[in-house]
PDB file of N, CA and C in Angstrom:
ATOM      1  N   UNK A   1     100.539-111.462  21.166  1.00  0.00           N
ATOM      2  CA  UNK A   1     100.897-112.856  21.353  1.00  0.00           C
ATOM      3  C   UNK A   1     102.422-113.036  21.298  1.00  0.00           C
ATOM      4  N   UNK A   2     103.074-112.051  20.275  1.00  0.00           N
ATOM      5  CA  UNK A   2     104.552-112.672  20.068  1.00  0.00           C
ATOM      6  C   UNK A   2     105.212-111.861  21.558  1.00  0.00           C
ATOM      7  N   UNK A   3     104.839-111.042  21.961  1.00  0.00           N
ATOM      8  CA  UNK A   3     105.164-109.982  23.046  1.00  0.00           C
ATOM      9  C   UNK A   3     105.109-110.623  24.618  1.00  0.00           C
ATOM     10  N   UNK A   4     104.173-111.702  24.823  1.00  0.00           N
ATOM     11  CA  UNK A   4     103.850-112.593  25.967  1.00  0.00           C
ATOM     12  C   UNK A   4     104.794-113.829  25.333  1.00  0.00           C
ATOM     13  N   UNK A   5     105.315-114.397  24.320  1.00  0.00           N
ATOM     14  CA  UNK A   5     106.522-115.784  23.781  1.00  0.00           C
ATOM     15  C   UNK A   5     107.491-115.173  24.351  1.00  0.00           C
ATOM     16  N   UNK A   6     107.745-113.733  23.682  1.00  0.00           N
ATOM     17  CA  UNK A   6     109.093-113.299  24.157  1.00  0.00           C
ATOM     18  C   UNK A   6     109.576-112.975  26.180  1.00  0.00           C
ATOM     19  N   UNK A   7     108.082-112.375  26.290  1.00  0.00           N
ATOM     20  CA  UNK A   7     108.549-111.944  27.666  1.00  0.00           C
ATOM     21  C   UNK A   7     108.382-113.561  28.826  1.00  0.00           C
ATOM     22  N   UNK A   8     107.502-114.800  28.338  1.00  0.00           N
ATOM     23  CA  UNK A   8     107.649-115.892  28.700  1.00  0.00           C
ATOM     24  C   UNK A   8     108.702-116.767  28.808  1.00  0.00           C
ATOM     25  N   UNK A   9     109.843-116.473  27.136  1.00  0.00           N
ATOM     26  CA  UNK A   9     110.887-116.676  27.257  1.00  0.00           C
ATOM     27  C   UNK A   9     112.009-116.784  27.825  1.00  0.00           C
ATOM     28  N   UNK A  10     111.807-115.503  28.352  1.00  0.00           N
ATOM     29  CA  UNK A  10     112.619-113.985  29.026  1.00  0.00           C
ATOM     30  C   UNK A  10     112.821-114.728  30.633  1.00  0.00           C
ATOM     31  N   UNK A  11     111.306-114.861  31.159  1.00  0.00           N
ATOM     32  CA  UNK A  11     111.323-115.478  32.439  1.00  0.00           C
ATOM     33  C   UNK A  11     112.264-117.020  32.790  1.00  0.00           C
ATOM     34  N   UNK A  12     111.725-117.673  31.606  1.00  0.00           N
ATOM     35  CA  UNK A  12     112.015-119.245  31.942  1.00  0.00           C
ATOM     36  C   UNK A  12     114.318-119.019  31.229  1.00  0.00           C
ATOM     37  N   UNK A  13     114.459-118.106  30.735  1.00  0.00           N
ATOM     38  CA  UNK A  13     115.930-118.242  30.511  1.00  0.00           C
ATOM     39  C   UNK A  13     116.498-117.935  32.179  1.00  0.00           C
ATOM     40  N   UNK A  14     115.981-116.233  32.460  1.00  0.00           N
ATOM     41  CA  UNK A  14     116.279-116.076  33.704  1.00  0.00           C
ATOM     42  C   UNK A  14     116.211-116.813  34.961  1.00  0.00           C
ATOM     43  N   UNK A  15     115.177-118.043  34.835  1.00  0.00           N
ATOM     44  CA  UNK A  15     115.271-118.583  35.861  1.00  0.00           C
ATOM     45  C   UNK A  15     116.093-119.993  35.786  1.00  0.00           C
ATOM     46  N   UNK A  16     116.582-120.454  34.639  1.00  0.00           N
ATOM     47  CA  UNK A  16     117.742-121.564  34.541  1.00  0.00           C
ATOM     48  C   UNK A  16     119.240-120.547  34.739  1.00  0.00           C
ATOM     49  N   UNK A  17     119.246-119.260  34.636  1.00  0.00           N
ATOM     50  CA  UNK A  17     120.371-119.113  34.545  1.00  0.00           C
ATOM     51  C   UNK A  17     120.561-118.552  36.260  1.00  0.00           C
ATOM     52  N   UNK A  18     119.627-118.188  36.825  1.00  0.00           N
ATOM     53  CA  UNK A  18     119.553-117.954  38.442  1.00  0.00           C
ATOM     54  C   UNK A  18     119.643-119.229  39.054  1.00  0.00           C
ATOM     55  N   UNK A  19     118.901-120.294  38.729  1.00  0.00           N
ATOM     56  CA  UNK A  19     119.474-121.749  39.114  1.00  0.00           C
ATOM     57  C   UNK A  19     121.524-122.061  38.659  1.00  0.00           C
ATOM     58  N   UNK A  20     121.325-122.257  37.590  1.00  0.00           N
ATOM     59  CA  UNK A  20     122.704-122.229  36.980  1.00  0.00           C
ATOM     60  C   UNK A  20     123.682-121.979  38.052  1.00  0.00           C
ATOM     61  N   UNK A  21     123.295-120.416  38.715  1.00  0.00           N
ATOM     62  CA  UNK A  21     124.550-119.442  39.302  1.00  0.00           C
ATOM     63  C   UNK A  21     124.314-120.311  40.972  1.00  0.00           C
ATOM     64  N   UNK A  22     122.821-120.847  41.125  1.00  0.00           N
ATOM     65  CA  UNK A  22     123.043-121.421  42.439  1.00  0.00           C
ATOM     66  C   UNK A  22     123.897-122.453  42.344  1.00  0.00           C
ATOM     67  N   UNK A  23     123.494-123.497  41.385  1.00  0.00           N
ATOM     68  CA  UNK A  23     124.236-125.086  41.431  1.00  0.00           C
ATOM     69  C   UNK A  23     125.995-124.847  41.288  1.00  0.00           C
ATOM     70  N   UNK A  24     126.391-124.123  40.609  1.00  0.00           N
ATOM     71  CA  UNK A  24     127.816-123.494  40.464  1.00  0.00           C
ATOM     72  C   UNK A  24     128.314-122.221  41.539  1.00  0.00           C
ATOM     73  N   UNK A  25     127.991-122.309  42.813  1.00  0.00           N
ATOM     74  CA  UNK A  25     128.625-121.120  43.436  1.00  0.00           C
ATOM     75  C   UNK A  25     130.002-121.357  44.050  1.00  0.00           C
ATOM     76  N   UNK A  26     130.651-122.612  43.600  1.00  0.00           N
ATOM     77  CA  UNK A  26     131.632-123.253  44.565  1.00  0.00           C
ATOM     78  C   UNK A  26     132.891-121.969  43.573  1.00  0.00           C
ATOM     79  N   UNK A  27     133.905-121.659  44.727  1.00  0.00           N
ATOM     80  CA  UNK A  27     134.918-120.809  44.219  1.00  0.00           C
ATOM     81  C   UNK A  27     135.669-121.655  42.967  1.00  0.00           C
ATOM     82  N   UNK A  28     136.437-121.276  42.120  1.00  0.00           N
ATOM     83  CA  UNK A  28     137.501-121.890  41.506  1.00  0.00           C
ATOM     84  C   UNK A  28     138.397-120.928  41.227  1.00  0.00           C
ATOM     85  N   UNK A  29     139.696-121.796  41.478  1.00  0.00           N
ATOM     86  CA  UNK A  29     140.649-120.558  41.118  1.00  0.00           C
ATOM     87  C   UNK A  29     141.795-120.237  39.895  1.00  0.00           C
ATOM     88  N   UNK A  30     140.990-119.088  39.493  1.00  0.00           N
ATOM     89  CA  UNK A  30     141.267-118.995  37.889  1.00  0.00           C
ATOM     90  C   UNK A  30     142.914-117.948  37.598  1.00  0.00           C
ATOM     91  N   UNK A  31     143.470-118.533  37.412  1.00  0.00           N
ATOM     92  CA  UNK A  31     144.664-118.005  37.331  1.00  0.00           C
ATOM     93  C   UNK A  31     145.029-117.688  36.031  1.00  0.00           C
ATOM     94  N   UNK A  32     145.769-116.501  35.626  1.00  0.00           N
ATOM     95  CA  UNK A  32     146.246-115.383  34.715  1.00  0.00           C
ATOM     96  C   UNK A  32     147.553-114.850  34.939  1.00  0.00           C
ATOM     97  N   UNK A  33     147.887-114.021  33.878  1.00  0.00           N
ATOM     98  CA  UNK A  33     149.585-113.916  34.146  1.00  0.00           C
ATOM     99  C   UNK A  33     150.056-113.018  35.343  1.00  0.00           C
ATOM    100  N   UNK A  34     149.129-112.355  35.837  1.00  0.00           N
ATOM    101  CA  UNK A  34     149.401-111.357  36.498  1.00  0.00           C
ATOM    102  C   UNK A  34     149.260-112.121  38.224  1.00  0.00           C
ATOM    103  N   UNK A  35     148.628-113.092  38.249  1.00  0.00           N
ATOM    104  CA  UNK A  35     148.163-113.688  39.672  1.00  0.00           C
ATOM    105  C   UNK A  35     147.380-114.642  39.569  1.00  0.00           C
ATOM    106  N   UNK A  36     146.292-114.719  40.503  1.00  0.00           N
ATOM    107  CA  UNK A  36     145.125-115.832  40.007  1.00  0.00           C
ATOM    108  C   UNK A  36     144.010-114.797  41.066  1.00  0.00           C
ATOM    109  N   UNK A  37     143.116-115.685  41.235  1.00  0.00           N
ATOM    110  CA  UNK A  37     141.848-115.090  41.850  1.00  0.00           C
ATOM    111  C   UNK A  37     140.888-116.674  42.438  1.00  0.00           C
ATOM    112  N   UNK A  38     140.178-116.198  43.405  1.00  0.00           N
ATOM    113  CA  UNK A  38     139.241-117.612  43.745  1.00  0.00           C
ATOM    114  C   UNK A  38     137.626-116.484  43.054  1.00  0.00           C
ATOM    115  N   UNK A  39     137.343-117.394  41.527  1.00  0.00           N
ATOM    116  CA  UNK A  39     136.046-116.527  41.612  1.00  0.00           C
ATOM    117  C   UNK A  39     134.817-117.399  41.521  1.00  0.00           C
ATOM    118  N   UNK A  40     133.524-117.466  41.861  1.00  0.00           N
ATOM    119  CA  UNK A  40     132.584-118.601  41.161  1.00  0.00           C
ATOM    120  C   UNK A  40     132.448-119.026  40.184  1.00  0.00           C
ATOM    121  N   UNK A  41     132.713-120.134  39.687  1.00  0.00           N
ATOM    122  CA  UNK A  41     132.659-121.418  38.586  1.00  0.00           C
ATOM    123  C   UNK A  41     131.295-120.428  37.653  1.00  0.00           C
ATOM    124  N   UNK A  42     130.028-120.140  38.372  1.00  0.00           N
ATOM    125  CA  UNK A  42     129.015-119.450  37.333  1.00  0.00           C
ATOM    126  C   UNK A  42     129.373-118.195  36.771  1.00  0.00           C
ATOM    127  N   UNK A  43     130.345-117.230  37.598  1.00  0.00           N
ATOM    128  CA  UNK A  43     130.671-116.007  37.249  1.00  0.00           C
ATOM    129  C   UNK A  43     131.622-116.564  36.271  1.00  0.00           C
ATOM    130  N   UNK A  44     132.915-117.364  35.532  1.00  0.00           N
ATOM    131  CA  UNK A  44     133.731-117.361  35.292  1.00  0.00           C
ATOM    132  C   UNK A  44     132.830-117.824  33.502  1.00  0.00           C
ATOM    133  N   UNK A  45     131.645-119.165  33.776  1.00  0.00           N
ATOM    134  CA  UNK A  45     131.181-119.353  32.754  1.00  0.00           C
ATOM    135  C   UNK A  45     130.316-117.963  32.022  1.00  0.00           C
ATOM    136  N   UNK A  46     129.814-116.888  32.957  1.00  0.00           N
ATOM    137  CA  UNK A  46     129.005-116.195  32.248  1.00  0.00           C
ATOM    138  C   UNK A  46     129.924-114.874  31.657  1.00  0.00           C
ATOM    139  N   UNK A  47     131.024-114.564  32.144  1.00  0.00           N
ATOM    140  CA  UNK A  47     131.833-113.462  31.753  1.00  0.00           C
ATOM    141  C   UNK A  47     132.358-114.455  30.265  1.00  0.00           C
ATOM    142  N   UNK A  48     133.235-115.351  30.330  1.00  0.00           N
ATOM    143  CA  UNK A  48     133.279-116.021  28.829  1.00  0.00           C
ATOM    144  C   UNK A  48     132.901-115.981  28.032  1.00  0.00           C
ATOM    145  N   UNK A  49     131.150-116.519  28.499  1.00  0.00           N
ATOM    146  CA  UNK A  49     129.975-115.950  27.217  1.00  0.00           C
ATOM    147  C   UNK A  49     130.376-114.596  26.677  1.00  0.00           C
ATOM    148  N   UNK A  50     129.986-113.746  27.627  1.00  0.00           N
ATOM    149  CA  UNK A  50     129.933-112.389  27.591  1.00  0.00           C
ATOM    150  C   UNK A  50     130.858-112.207  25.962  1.00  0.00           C
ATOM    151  N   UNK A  51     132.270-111.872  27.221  1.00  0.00           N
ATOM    152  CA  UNK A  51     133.203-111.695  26.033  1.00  0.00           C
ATOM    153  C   UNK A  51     133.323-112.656  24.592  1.00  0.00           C
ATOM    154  N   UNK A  52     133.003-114.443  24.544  1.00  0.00           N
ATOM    155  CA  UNK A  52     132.676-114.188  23.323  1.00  0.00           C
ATOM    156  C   UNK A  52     131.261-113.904  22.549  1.00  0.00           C
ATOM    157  N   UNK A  53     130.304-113.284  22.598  1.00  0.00           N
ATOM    158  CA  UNK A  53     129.555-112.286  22.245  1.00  0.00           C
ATOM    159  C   UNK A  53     130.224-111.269  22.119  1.00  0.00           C
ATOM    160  N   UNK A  54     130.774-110.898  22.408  1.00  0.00           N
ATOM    161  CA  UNK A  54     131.428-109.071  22.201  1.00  0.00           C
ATOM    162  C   UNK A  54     132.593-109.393  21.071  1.00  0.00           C
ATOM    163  N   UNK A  55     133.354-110.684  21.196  1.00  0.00           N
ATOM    164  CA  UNK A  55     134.255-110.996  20.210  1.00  0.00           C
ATOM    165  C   UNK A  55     133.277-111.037  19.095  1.00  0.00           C
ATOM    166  N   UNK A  56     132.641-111.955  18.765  1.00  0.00           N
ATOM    167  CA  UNK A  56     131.384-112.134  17.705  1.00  0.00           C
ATOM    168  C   UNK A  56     131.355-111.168  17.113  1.00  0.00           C
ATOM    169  N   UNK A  57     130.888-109.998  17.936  1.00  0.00           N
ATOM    170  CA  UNK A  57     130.001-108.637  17.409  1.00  0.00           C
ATOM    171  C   UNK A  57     130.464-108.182  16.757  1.00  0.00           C
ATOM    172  N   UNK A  58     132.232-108.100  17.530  1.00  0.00           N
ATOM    173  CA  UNK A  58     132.927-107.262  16.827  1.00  0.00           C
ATOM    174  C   UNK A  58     133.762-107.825  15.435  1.00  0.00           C
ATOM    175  N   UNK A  59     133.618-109.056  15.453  1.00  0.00           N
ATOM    176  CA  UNK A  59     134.162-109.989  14.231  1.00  0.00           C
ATOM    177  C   UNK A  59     133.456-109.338  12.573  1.00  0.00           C
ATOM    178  N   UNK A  60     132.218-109.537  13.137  1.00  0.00           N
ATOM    179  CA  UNK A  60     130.801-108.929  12.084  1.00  0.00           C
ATOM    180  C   UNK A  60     130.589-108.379  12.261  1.00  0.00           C
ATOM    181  N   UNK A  61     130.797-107.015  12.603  1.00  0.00           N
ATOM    182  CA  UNK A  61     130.794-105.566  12.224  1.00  0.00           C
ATOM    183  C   UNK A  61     131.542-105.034  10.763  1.00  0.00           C
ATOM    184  N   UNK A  62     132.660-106.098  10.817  1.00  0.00           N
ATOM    185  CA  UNK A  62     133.726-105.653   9.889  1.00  0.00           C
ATOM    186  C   UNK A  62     132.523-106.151   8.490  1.00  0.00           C
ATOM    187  N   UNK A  63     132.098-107.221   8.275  1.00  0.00           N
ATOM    188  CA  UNK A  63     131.328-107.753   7.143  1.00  0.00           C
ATOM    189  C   UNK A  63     130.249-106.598   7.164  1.00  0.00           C
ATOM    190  N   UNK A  64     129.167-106.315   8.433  1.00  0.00           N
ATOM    191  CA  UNK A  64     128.158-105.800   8.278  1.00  0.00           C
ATOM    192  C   UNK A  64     128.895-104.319   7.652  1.00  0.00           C
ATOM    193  N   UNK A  65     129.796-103.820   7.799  1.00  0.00           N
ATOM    194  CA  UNK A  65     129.614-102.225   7.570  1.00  0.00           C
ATOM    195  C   UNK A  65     130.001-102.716   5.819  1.00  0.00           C
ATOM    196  N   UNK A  66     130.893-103.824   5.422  1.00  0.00           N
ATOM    197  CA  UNK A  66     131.324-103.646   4.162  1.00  0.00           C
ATOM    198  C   UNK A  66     129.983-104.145   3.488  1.00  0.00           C
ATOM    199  N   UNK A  67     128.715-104.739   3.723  1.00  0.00           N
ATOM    200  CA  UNK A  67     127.746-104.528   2.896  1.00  0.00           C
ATOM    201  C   UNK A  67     127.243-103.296   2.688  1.00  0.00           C
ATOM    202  N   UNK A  68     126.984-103.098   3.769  1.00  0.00           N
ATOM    203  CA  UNK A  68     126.196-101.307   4.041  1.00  0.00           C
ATOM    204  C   UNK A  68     126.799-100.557   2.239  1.00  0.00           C
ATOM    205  N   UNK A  69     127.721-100.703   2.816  1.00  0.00           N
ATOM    206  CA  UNK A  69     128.673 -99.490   1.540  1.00  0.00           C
ATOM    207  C   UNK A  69     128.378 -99.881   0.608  1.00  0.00           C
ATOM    208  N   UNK A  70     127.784-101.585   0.463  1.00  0.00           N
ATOM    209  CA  UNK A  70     127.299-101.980  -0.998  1.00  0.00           C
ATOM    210  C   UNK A  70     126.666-101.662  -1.241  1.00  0.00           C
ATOM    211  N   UNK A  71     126.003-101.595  -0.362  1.00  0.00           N
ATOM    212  CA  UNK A  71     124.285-101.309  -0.445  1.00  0.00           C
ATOM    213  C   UNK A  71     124.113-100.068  -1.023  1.00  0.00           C
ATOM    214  N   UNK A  72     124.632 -99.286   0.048  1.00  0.00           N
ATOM    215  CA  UNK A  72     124.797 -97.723  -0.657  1.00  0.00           C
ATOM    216  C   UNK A  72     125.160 -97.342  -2.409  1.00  0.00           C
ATOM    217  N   UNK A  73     126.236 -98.247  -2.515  1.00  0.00           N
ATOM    218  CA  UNK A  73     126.648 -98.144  -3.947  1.00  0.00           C
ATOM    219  C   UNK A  73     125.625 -98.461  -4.812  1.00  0.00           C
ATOM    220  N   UNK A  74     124.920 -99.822  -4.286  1.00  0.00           N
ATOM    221  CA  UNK A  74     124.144-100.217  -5.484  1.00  0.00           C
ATOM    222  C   UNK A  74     122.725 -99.408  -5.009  1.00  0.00           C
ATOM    223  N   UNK A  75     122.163 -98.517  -4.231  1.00  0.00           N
ATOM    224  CA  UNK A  75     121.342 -97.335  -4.218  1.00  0.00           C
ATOM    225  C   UNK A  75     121.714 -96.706  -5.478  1.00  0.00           C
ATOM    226  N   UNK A  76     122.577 -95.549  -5.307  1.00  0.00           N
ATOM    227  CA  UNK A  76     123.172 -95.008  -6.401  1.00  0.00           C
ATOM    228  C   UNK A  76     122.806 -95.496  -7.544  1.00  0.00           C
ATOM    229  N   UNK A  77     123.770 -96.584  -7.888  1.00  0.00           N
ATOM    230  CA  UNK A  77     123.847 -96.881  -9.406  1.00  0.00           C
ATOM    231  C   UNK A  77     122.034 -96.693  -9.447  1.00  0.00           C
ATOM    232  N   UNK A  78     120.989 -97.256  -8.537  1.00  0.00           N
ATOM    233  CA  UNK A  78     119.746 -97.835  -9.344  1.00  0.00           C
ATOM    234  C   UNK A  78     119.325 -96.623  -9.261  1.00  0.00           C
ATOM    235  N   UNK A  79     119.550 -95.271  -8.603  1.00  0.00           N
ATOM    236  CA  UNK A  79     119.208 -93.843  -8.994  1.00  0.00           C
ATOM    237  C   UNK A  79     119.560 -93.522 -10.117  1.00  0.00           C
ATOM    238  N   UNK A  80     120.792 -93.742 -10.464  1.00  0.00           N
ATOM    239  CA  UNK A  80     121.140 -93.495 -12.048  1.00  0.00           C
ATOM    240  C   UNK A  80     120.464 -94.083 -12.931  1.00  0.00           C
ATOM    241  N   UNK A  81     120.135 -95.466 -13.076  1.00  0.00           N
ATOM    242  CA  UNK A  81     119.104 -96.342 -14.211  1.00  0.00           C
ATOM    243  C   UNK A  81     117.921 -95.533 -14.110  1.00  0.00           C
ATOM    244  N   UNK A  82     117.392 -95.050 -12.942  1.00  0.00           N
ATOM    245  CA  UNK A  82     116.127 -95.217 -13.184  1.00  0.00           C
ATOM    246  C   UNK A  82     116.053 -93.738 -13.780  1.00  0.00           C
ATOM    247  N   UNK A  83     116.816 -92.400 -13.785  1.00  0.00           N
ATOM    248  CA  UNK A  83     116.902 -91.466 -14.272  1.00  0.00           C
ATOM    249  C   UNK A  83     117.345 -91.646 -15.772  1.00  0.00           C
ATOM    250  N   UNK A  84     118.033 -92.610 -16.067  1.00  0.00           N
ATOM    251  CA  UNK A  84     118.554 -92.384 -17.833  1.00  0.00           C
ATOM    252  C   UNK A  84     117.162 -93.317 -17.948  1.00  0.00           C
ATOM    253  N   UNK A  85     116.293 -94.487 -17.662  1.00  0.00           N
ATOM    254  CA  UNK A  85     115.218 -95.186 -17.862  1.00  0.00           C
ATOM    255  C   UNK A  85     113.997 -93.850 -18.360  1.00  0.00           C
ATOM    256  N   UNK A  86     113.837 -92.945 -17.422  1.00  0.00           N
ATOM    257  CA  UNK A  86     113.054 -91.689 -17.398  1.00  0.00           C
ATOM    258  C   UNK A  86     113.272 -91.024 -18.875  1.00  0.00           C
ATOM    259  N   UNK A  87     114.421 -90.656 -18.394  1.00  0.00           N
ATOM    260  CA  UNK A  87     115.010 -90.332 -19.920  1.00  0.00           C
ATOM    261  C   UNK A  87     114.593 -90.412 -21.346  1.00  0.00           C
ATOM    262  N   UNK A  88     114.632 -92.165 -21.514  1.00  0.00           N
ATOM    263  CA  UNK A  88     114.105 -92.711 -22.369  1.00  0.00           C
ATOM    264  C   UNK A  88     112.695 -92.648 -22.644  1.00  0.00           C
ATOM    265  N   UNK A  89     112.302 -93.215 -21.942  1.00  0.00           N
ATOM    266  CA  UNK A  89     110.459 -92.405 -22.014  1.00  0.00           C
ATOM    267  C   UNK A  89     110.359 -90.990 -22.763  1.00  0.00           C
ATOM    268  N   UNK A  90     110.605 -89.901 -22.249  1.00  0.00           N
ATOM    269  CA  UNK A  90     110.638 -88.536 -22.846  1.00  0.00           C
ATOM    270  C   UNK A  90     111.281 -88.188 -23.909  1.00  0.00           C
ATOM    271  N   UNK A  91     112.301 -89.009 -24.741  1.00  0.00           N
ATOM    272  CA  UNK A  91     112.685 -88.588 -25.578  1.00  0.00           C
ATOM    273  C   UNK A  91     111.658 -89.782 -26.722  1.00  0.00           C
ATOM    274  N   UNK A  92     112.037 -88.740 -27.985  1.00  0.00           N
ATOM    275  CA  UNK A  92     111.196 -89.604 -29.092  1.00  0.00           C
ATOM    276  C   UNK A  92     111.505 -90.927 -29.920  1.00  0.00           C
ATOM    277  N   UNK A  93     111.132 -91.662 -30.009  1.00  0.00           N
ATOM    278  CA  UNK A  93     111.109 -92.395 -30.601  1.00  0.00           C
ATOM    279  C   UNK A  93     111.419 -92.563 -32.168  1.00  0.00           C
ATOM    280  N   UNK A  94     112.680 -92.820 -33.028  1.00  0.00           N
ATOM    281  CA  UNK A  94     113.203 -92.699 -34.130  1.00  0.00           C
ATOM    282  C   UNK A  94     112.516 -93.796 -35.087  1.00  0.00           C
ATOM    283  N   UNK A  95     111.830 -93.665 -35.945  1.00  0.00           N
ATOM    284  CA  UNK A  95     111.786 -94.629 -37.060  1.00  0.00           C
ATOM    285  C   UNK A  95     112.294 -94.822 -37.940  1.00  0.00           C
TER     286      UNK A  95
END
């Protein structure tokens, strides 16, 4: 069921964004330091996206890897508790 939402999804995005690229095919001309260019109004909105998604990604990568390493750390430490925890068990008990 979730496999037919997603691939239903999938269809109805692709087909607003194939409309999208029809209703926007008029040239515009996008100029940069180097020159300009005449490119389509839909190509100009979907490369934008693009790149910021790729800006995004790469924004939070920097956060995602510095949890990771937490994560890792606090692995560790709870390998250590649970070995001195062990510990305790096996040794005797003082009255």
């Amino acid at each position: 069921m979730v496999r037919l939402f997603g691939f239903l999804s999938l269809i109805v995005l692709v087909v607003f964004g194939l409309s999208f690229a029809v209703l926007n095919a008029e040239p515009v001309s996008l100029n940069y330091y180097f020159g300009y260019r005449d490119i389509p109004l839909s190509m100009i909105v979907v490369l934008s996206l693009a790149v910021g998604a790729v800006i995004g990604i790469l924004v939070s990568m920097g956060m995602i890897l510095r949890l990771k390493q937490q994560l890792g750390g606090l692995r560790r430490k709870l390998q250590v508790a649970e070995k001195h925890a062990d510990l305790l068990h096996i040794l005797p008990a003082k009255e």
